[in-house]
Protein backbone atom coordinates (compact mmCIF):
# COMPACT_ATOMS: atom_id res chain seq x y z
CA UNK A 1 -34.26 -12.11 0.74
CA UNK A 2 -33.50 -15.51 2.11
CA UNK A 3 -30.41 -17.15 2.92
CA UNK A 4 -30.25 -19.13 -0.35
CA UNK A 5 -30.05 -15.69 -2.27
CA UNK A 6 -27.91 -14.25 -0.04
CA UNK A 7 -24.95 -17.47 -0.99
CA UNK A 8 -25.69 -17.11 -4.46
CA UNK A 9 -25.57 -13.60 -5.13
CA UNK A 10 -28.84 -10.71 -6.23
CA UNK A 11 -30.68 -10.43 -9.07
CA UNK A 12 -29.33 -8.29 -12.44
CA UNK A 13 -32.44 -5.97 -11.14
CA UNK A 14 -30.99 -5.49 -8.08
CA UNK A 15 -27.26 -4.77 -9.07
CA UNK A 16 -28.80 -2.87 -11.64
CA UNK A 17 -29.91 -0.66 -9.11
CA UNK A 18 -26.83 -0.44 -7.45
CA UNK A 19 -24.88 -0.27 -10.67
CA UNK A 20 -27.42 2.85 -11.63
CA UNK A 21 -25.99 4.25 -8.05
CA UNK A 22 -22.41 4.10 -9.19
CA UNK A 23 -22.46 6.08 -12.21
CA UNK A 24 -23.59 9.09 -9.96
CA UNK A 25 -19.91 11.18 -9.09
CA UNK A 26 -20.85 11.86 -6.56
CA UNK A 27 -17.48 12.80 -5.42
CA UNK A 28 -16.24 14.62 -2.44
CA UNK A 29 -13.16 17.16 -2.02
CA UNK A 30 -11.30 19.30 0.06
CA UNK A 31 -11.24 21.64 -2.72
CA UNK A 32 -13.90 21.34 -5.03
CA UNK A 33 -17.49 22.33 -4.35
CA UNK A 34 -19.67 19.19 -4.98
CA UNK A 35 -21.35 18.67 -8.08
CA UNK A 36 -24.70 19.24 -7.69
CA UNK A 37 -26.11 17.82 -11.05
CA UNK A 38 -24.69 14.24 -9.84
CA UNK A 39 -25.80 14.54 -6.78
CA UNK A 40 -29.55 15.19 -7.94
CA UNK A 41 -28.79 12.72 -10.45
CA UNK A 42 -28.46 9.89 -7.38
CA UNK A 43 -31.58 11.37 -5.49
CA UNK A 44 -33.60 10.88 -8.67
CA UNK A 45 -32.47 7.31 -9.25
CA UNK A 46 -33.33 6.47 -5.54
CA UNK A 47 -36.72 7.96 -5.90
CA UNK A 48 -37.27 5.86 -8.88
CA UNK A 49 -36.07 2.91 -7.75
CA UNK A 50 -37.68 2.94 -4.14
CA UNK A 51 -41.33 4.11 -4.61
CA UNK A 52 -42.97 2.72 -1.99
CA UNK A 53 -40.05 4.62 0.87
CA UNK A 54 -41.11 7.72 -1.26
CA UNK A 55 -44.40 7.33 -0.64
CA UNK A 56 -44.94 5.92 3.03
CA UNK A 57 -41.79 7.61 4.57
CA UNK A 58 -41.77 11.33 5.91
CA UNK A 59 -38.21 12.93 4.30
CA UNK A 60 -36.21 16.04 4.98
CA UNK A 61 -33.41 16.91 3.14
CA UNK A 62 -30.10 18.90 4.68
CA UNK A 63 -28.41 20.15 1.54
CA UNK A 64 -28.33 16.59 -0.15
CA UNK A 65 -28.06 15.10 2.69
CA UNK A 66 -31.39 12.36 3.29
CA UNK A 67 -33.44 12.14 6.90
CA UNK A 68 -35.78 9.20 6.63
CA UNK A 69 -39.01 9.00 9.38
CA UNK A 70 -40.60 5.63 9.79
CA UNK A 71 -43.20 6.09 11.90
CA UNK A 72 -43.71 3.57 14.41
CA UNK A 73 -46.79 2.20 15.90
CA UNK A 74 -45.63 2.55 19.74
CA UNK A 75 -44.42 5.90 21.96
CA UNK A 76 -41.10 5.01 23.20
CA UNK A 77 -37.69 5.39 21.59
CA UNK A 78 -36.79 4.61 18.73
CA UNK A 79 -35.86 1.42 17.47
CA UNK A 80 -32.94 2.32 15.33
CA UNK A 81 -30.58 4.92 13.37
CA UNK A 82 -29.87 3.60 10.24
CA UNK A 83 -26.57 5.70 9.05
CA UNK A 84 -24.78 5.42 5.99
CA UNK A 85 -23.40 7.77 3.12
CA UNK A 86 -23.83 8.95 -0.23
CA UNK A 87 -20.33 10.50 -1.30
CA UNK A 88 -17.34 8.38 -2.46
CA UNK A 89 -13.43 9.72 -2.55
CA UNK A 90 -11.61 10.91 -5.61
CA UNK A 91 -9.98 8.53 -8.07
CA UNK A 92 -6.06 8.54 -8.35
CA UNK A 93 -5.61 6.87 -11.51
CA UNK A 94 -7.92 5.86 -13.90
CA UNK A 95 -5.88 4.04 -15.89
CA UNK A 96 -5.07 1.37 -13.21
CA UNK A 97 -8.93 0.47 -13.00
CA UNK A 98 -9.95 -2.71 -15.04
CA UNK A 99 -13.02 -0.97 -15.60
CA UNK A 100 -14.19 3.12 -15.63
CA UNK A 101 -14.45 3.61 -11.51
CA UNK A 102 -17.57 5.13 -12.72
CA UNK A 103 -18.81 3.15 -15.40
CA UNK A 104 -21.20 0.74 -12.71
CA UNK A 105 -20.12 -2.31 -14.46
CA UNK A 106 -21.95 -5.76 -13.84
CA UNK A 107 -20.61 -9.40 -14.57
CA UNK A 108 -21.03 -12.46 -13.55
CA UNK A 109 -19.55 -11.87 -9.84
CA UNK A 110 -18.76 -8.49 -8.98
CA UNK A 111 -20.33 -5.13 -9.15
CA UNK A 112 -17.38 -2.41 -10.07
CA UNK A 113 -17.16 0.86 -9.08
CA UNK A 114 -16.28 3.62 -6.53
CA UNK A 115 -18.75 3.50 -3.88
CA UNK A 116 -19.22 -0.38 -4.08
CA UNK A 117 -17.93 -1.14 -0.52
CA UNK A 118 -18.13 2.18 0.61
CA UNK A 119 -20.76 3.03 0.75
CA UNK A 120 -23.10 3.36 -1.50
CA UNK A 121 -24.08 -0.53 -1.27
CA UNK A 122 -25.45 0.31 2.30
CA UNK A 123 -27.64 3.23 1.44
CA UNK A 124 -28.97 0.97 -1.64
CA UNK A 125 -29.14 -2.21 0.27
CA UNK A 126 -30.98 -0.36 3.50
CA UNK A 127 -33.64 0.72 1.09
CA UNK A 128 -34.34 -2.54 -0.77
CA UNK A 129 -35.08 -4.29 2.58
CA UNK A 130 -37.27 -1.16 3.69
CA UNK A 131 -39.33 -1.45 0.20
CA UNK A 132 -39.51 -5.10 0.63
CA UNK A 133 -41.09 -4.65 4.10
CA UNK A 134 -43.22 -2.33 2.89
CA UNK A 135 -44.25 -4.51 0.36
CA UNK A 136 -44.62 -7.29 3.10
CA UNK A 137 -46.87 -4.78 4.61
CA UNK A 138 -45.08 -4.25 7.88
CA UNK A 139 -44.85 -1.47 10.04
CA UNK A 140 -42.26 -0.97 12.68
CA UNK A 141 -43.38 -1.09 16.12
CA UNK A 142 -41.18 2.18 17.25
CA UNK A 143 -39.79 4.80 14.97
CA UNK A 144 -37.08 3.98 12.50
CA UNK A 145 -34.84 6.91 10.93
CA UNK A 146 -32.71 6.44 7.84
CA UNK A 147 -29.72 9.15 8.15
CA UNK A 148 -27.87 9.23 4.46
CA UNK A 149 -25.05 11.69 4.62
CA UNK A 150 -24.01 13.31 1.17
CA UNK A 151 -20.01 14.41 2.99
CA UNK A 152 -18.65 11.99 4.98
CA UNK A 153 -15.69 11.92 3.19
CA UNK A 154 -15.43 15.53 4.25
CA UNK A 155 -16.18 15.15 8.34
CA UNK A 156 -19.82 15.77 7.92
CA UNK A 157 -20.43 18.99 8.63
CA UNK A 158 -23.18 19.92 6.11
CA UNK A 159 -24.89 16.53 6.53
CA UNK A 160 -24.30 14.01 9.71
CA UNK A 161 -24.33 16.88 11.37
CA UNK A 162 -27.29 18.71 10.79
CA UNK A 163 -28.97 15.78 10.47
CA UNK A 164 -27.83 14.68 14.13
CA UNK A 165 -28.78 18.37 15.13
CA UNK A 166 -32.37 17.77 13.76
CA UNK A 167 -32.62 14.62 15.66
CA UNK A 168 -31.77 16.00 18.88
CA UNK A 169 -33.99 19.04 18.46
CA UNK A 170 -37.09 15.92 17.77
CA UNK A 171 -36.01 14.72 21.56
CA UNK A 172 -34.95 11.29 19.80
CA UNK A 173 -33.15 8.46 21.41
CA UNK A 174 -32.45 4.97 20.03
CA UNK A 175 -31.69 1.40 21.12
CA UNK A 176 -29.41 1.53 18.37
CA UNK A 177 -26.90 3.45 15.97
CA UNK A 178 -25.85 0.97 12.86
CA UNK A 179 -23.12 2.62 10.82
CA UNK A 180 -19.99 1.65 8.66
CA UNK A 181 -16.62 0.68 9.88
CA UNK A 182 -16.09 -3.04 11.22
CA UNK A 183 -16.67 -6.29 8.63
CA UNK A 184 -16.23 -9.86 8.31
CA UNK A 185 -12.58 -10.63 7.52
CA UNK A 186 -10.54 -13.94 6.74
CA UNK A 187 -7.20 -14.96 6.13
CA UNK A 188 -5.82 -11.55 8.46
CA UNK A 189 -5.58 -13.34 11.51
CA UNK A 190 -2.46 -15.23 11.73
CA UNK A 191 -3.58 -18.93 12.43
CA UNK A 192 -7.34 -18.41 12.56
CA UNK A 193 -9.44 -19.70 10.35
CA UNK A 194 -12.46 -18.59 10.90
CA UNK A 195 -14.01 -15.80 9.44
CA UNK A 196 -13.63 -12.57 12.10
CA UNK A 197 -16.85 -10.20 12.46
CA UNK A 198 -15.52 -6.97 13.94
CA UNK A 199 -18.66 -5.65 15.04
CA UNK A 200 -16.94 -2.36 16.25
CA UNK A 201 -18.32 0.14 19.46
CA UNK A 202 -16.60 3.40 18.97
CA UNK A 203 -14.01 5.17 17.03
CA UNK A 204 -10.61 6.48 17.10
CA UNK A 205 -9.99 10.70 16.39
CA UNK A 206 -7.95 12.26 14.26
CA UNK A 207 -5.88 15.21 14.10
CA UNK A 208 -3.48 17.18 11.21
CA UNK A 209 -0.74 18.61 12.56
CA UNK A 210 1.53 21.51 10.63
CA UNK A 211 5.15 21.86 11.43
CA UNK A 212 6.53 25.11 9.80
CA UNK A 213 10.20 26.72 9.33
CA UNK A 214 11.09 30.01 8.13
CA UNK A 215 14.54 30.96 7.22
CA UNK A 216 16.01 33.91 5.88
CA UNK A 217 16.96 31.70 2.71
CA UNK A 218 20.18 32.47 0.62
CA UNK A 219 22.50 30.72 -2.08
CA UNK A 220 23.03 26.62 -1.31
CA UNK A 221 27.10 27.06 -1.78
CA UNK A 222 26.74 28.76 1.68
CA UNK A 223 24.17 26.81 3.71
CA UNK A 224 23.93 27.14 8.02
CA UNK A 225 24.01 24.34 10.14
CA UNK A 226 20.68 23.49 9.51
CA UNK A 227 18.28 24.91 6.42
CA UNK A 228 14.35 24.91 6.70
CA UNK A 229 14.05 21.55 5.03
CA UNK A 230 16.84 20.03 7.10
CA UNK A 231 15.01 21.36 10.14
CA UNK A 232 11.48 20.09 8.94
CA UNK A 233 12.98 16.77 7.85
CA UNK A 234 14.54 16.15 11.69
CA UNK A 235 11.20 17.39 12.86
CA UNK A 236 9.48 14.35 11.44
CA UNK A 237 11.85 11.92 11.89
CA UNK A 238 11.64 12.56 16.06
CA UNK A 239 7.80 12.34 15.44
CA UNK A 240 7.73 9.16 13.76
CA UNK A 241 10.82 7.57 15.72
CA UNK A 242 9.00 8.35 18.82
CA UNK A 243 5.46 7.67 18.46
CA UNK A 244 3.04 7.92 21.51
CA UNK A 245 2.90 5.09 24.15
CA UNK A 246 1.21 2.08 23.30
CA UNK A 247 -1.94 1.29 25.47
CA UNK A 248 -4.10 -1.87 25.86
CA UNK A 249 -7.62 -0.39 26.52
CA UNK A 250 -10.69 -2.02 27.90
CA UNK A 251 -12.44 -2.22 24.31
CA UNK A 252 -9.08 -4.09 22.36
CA UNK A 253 -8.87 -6.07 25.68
CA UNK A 254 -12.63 -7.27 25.00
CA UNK A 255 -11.93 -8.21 21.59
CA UNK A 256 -9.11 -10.15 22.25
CA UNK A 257 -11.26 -12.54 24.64
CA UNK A 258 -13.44 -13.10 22.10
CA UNK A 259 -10.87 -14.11 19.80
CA UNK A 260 -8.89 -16.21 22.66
CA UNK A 261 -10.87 -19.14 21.92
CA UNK A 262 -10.31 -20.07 18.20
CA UNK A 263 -6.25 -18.51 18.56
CA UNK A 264 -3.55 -20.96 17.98
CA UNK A 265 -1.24 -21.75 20.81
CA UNK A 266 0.77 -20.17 22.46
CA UNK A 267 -1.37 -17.04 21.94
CA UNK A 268 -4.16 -18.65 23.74
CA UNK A 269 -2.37 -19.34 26.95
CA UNK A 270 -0.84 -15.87 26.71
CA UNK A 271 -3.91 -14.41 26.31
CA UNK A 272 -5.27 -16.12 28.99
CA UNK A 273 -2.92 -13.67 31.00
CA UNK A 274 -4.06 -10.73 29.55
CA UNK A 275 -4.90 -9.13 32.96
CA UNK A 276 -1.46 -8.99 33.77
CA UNK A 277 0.44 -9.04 30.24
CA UNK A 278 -1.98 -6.47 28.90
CA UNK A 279 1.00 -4.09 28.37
CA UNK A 280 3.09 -7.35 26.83
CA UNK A 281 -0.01 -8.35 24.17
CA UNK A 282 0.31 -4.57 23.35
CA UNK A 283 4.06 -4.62 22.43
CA UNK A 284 3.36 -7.65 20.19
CA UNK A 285 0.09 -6.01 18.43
CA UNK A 286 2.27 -3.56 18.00
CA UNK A 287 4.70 -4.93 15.31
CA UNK A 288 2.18 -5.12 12.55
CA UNK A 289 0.72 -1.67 11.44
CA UNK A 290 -2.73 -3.40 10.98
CA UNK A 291 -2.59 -4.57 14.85
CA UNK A 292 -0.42 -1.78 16.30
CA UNK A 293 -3.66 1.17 15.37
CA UNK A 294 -5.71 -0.60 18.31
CA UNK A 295 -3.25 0.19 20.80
CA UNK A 296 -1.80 3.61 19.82
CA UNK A 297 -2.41 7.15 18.92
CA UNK A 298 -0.67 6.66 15.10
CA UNK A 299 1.57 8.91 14.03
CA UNK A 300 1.31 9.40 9.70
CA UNK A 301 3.62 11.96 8.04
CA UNK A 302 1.54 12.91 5.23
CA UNK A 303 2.44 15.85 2.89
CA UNK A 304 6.34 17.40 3.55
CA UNK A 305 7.52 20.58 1.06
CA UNK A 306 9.98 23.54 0.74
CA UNK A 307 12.44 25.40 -1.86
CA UNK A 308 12.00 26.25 -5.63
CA UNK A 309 14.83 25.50 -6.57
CA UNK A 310 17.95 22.85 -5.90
CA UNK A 311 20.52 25.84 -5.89
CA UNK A 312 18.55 27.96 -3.32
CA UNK A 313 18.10 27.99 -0.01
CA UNK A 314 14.55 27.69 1.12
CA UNK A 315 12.61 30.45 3.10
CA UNK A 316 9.92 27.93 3.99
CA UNK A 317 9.14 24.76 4.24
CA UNK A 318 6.24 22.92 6.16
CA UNK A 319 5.30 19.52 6.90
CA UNK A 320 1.56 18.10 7.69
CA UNK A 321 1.42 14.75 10.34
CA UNK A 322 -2.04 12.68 10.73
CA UNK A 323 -2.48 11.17 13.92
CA UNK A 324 -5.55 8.84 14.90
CA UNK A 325 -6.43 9.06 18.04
CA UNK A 326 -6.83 6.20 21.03
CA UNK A 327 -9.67 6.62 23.42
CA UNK A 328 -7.91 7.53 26.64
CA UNK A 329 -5.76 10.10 24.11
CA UNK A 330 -6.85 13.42 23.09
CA UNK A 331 -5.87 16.38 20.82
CA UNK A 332 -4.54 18.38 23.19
CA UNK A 333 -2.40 15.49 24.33
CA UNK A 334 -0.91 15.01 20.55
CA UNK A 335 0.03 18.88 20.37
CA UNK A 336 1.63 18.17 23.55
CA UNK A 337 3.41 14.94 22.66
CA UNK A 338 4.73 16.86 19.21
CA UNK A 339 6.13 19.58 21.08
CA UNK A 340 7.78 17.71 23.63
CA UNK A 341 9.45 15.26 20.77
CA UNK A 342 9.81 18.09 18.29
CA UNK A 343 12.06 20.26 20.72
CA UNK A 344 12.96 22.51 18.64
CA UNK A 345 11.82 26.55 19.49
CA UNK A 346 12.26 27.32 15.11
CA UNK A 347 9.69 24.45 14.72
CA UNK A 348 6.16 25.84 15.51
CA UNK A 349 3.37 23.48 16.01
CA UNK A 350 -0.15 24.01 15.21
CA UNK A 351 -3.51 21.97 14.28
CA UNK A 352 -4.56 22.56 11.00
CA UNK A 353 -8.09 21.70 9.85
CA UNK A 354 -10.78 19.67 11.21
CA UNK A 355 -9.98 17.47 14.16
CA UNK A 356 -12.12 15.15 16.55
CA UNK A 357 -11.73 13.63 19.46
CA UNK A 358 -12.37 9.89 20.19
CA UNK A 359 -15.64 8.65 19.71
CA UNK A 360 -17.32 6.98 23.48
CA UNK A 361 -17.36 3.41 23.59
CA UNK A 362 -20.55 1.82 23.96
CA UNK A 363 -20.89 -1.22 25.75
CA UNK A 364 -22.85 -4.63 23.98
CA UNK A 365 -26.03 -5.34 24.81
CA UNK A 366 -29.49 -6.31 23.62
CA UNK A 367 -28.91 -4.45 20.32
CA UNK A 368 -25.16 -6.12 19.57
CA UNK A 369 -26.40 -9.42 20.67
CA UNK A 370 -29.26 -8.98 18.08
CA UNK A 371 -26.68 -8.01 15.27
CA UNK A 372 -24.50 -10.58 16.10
CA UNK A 373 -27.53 -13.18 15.91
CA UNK A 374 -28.16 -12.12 12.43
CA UNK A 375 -24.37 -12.34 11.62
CA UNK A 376 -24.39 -16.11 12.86
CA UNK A 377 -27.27 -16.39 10.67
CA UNK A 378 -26.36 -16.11 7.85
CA UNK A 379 -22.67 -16.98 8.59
CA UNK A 380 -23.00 -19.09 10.41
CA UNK A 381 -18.88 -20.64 11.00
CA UNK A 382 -17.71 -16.75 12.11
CA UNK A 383 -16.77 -15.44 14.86
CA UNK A 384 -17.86 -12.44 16.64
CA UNK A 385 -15.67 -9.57 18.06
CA UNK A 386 -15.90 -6.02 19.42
CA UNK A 387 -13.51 -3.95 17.62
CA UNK A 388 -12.44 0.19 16.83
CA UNK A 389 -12.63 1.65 13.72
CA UNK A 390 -9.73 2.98 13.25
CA UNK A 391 -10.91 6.09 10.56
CA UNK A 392 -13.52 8.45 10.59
CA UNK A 393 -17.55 8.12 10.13
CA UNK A 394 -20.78 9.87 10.31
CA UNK A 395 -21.33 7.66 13.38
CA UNK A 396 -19.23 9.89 15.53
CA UNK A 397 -21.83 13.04 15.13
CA UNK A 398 -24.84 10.77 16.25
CA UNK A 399 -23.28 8.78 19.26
CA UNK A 400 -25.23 10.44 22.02
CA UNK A 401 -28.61 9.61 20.42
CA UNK A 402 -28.61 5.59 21.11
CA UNK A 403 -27.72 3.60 23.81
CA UNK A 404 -25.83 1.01 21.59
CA UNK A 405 -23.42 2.42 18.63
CA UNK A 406 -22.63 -0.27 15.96
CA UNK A 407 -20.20 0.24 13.16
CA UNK A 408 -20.48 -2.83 10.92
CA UNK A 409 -21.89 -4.65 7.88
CA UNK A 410 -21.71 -8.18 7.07
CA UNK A 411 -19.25 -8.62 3.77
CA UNK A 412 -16.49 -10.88 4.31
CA UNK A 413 -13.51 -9.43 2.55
CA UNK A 414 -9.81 -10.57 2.20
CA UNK A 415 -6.39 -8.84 2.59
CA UNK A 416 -7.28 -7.68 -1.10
CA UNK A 417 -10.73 -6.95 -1.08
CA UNK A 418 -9.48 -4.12 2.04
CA UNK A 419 -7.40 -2.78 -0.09
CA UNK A 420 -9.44 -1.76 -2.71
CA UNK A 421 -11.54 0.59 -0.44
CA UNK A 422 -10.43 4.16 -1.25
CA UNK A 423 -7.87 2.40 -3.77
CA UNK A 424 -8.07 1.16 -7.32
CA UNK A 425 -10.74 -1.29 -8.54
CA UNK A 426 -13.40 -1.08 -6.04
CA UNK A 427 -15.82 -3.33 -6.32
CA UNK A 428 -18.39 -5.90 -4.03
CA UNK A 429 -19.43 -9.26 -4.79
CA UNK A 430 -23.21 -10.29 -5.57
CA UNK A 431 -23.39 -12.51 -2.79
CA UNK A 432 -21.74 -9.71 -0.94
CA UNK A 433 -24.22 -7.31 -1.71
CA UNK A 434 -27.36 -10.52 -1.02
CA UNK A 435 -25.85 -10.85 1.94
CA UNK A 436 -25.82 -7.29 3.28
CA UNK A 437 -29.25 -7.21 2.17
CA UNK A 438 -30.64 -10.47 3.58
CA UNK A 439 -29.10 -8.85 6.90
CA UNK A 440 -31.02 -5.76 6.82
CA UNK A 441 -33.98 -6.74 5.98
CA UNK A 442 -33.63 -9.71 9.04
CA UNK A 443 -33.31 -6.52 10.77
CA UNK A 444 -36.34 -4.78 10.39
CA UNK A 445 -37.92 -7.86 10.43
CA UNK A 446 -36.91 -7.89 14.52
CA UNK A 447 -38.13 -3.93 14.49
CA UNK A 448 -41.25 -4.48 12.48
CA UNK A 449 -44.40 -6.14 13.10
């Protein structure tokens, strides 16, 4: 796809194809077992759709999770891990949508639907520039794997994971990991113009937390000092009134360089200083939530419960705390930091769930400055960052496989557009979607021969 199709926007065939994608729930729960019929449904369409990567590729499938094998024409390592994912999260509300979430509409502009951002437009757009090298007759010139999870809105486990597993046990090692996570942003920045590319290196970790209270209960015209929900609801308060210490690390410290240049003063003298006021530029990142999850461990009360009934005393009552996780920060140290805040011996303190540590940090290199070059490409006015994703991805199951880890894809989305992953009316422009294509297929056109 060239650059002029990437400003205009694709083809009705090609956000067809994506459209087609949409209508597949292929949702994924905590609770519910995943439907398999929609999940086959979204295989079939892709083996429709994609004949010649059917044909030429070797594929194993992990549940319905999808390991591509693009043989390459040299022994070495492999050129690349291409990761992305073929679940989407719950909808809230229907009614908010302006269209079905799962209807795959197509107008003019946008293509609507959950799974539009994330991430279903990165599986489909990976495997139109694969079948149009293909077509091109290409071949690359070291191995090229296609990872598409089917439960990364669940951690992984049944997919990224095996998947990762299967790699390792093939001896595999790659110049590069591509994933989800960082994009090209405007208008967030306060006095920069430019478009931002976040091309992030590593992610935070996460951790649930329980707080729990029992109480021998009673009749609420005689309450103690304290009742379970009093006790739960001081619990939090310490927790989010005293979050853990801010922390400038040597990744946010990177990507404030790069951004030094094009800040307004005084930011760019102060930055300047960042050496010395690293713990200073932390304190001010700090006072906007979007700025202050780069320098902390956050602290998110989540889910808080108790009683039956407004006349009773309650027995129980619980409370469930997400906190993301800095690199430098671990698990054990957020247990630690709750129980020191907490202080309270009727309080206990447990993990509850799935947790992860953070990610490693990779450093850039050949394979970032290659990404990057594309970026500039076909933006060429942006500006190019390091960055930490500040959620979870498949990514983190795969890191020790490549020598570069890259979360990123090149749509530029607003305040708004942000907003609408996970949320209501999800959707991605058609010169979005040209572009992401145009940049993979630029890609494997530096992999190929």
């Amino acid at each position: 796809m060239t650059a002029t199709h990437a400003a205009t926007g694709v083809d009705d065939h090609t956000a067809e194809r994506l459209a087609a994608a949409l209508r597949c729930v292929t949702v994924s729960t905590d609770e519910a077992a995943d439907d398999e019929r929609e999940f086959d449904r979204l295989a079939e369409h892709l083996e429709r759709s994609f004949p010649l990567v059917h044909a030429r590729l070797a594929l194993e499938r992990f549940g319905h999770s999808r390991l591509y094998r693009w043989e390459g024409a040299e022994p070495g390592p492999a050129a690349a891990i291409l990761l992305a994912h073929l679940d989407v999260v719950p909808v809230d509300d229907e009614r908010r949508w302006t269209h079905p979430p799962f209807a795959g509409v197509v107008d003019d502009e946008f293509v609507w639907g959950r799974g539009a951002i994330d991430d279903k437009s990165r599986v489909l757009a990976i495997l139109e520039a694969v079948e149009a090298t293909l077509a091109a007759g290409k071949r690359p010139r070291r191995t090229i794997f296609l990872a598409f999870g089917h439960d990364e809105e669940v951690f992984g486990t049944e997919g990224a994971t095996r998947m990762a597993a299967r790699l390792r046990e093939l001896g595999v090692r790659a110049d590069l990991l591509l994933d989800e996570g960082g994009v090209v942003t405007t208008g967030l920045a306060h006095g920069m113009r430019q478009p931002i590319a976040t091309i992030a290196l590593g992610e935070k970790g996460w951790a649930t937390v329980r707080l729990a209270v029992t109480d021998p209960g009673g009749h609420s015209s005689m309450p103690g000092r304290q009742t379970a929900v009093g006790r739960i609801a001081r619990a939090v308060a310490r927790l989010q009134d005293h979050p853990m210490p801010l922390r400038m690390t040597p990744l946010i410290a990177d990507m404030l360089t790069r951004l030094r240049p094009a800040m307004p003063e005084p930011r760019r003298t102060a930055l300047g200083l960042l050496p010395l006021a690293g713990p200073a530029v932390a304190r001010i990142m700090a006072s906007q939530p979007q700025t202050e999850a780069m320098v902390r461990t956050t602290t998110a009360p989540t889910i808080i419960h108790g009683g039956v009934k407004a006349n009773v005393l309650p027995q129980q009552a619980e409370a469930m705390v997400n906190f993301r996780i800095l690199p430098g920060d671990s698990v054990h140290d957020v247990l630690t930091h709750c129980r020191r805040v907490v202080r309270d011996p009727a309080v206990t303190i447990d993990p509850v769930g799935l947790s992860s540590e953070p990610s490693q940090i990779t450093t850039p290199g050949p394979a970032f400055d290659l990404i990057a070059d594309i970026t500039h490409t076909l933006l060429p006015d942006t500006l190019i960052t390091t960055g930490l994703v500040p959620g979870a991805t498949d990514s983190r199951h795969y890191t020790d496989l490549a020598t570069t880890r890259c979360n990123f894809a090149p749509i530029l989305l607003t305040e708004s557009d942000l907003s609408r992953i996970h949320g209501t009316d999800e959707r991605l422009s058609r010169t979005n979607y040209a572009r992401l294509i145009a940049f993979n297929t630029r890609l494997l056109d530096h992999l190929t021969t």
